[in-house]
Protein backbone atom coordinates (compact mmCIF):
# COMPACT_ATOMS: atom_id res chain seq x y z
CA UNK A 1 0.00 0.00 0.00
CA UNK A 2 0.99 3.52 -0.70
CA UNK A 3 1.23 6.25 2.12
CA UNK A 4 -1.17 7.92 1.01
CA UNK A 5 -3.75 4.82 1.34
CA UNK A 6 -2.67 4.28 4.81
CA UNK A 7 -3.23 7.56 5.36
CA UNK A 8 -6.58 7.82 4.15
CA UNK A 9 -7.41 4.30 5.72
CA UNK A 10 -6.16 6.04 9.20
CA UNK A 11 -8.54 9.04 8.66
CA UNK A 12 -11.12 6.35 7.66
CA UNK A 13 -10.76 4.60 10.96
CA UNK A 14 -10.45 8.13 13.43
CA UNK A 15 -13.22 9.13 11.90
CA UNK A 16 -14.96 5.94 12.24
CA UNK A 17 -13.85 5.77 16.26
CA UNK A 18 -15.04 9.41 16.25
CA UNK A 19 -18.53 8.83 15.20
CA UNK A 20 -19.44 5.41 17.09
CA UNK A 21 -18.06 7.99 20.30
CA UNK A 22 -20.17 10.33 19.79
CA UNK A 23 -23.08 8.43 19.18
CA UNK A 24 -22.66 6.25 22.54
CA UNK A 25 -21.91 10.09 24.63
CA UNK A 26 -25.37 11.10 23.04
CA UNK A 27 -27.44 7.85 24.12
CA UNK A 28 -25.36 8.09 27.66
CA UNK A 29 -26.23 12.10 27.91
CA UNK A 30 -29.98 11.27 26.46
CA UNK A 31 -30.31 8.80 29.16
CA UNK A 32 -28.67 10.53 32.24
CA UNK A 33 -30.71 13.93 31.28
CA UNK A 34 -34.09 11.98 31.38
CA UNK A 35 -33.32 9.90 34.94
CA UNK A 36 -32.68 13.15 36.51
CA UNK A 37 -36.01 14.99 34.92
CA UNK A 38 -37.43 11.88 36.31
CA UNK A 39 -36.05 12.20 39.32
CA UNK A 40 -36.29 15.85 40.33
CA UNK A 41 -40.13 15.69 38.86
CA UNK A 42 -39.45 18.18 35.93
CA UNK A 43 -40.92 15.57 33.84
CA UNK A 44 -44.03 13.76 34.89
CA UNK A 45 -42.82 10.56 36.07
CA UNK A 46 -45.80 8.63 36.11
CA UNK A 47 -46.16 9.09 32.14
CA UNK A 48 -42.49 9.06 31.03
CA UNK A 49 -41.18 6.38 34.03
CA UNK A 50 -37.58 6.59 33.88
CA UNK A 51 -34.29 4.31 33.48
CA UNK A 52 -33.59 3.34 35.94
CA UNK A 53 -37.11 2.26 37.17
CA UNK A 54 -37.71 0.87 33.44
CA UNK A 55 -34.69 -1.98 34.10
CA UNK A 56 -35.52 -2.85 37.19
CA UNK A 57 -39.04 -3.92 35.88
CA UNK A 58 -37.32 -5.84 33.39
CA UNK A 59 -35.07 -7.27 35.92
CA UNK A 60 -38.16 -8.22 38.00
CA UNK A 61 -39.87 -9.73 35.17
CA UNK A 62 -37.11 -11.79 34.32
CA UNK A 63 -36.70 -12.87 37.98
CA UNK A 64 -40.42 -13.80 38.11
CA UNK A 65 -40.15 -15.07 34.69
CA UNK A 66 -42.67 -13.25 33.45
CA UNK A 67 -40.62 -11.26 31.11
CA UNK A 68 -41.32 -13.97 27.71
CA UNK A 69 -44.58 -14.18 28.47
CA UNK A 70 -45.13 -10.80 28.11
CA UNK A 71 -42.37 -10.26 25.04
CA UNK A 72 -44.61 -13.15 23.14
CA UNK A 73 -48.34 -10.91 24.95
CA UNK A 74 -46.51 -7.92 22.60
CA UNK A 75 -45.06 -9.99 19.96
CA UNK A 76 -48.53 -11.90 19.46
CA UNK A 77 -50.42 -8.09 18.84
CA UNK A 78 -48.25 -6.61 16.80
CA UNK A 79 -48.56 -9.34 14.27
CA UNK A 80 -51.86 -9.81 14.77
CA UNK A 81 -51.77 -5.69 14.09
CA UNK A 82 -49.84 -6.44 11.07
CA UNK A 83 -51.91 -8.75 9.61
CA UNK A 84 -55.21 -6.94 9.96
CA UNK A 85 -53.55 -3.43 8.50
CA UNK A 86 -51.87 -5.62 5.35
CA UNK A 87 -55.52 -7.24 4.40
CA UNK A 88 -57.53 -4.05 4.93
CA UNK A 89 -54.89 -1.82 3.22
CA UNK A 90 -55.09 -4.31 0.66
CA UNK A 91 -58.65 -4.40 0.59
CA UNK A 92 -59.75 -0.72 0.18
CA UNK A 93 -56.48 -0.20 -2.19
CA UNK A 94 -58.31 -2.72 -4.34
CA UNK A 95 -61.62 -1.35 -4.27
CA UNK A 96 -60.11 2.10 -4.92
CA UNK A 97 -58.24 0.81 -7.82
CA UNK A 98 -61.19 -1.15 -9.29
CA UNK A 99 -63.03 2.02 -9.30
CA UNK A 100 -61.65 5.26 -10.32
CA UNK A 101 -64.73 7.26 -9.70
CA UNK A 102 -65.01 6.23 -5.77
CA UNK A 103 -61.27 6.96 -5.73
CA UNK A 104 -61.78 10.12 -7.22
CA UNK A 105 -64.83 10.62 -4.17
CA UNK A 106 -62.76 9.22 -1.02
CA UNK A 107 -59.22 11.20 -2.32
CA UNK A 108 -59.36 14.23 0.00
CA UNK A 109 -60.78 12.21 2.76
CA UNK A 110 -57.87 9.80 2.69
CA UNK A 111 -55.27 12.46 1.75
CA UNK A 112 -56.77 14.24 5.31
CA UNK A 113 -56.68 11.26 7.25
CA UNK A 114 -53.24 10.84 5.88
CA UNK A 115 -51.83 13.95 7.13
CA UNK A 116 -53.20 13.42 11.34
CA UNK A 117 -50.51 12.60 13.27
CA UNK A 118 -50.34 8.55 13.86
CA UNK A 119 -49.39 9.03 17.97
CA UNK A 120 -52.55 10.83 17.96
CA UNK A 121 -55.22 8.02 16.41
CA UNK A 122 -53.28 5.55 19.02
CA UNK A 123 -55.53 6.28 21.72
CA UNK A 124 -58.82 6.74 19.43
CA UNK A 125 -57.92 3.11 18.08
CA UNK A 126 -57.63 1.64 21.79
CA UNK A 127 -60.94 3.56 22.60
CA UNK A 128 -62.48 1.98 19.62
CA UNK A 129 -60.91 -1.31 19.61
CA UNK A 130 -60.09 -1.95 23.55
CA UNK A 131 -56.95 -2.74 24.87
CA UNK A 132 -57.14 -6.72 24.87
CA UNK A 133 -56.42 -9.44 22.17
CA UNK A 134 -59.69 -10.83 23.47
């Protein structure tokens, strides 16, 4: 290799170690910043928990060994989730491509219901739908 490809493999790698750095500082910083909001009761604590308090439920849960069952509880909606959104996306896409003058109708409904923000239908969805699989 020339020098000037071990150079440039050097800067490669410094910059490399530079990044991954600052990436774990910013997680570490993120993390220490919302334990003591948490803590001091800046931040409500009931809503956004905290840490610290989060791993020792998962600690406890493992312990108990409660923590798969509830893993495969989360794992078990969100495919179930999955499924249902794929066929009924499917569905109306269908129905809206097989006809173009109902598409033409249901466009700036769609295009509207589009644009809401998704966090916001979360808690219209488990008003509508419950919060169990059953």
């Amino acid at each position: 290799m020339s020098k000037e490809q071990l150079k440039y493999l050097k800067k490669q790698k410094r910059e490399k170690i530079i990044i991954i750095i600052s990436q774990i500082s910013i997680l570490v910083s993120f993390l220490f910043i919302w334990e003591l909001l948490s803590k001091y009761n800046i931040i409500n604590p009931f809503i956004f928990s905290s840490p610290t308090k989060i791993l020792k439920t998962i600690k406890d849960l493992y312990l108990n060994y409660n923590l798969i069952s509830h893993i495969l509880t989360t794992l078990e909606e969100t495919l179930i989730a999955f499924t249902l959104g794929i066929t009924f996306s499917f569905l109306i896409a269908l129905i809206l491509y097989s006809f173009p003058l109902l598409n033409q109708i249901i466009d700036p409904y769609l295009t509207m219901l589009n644009s809401l923000p998704k966090v916001a239908l979360g808690p219209l969805i488990i008003i509508i739908a419950g919060a169990n699989t059953n």
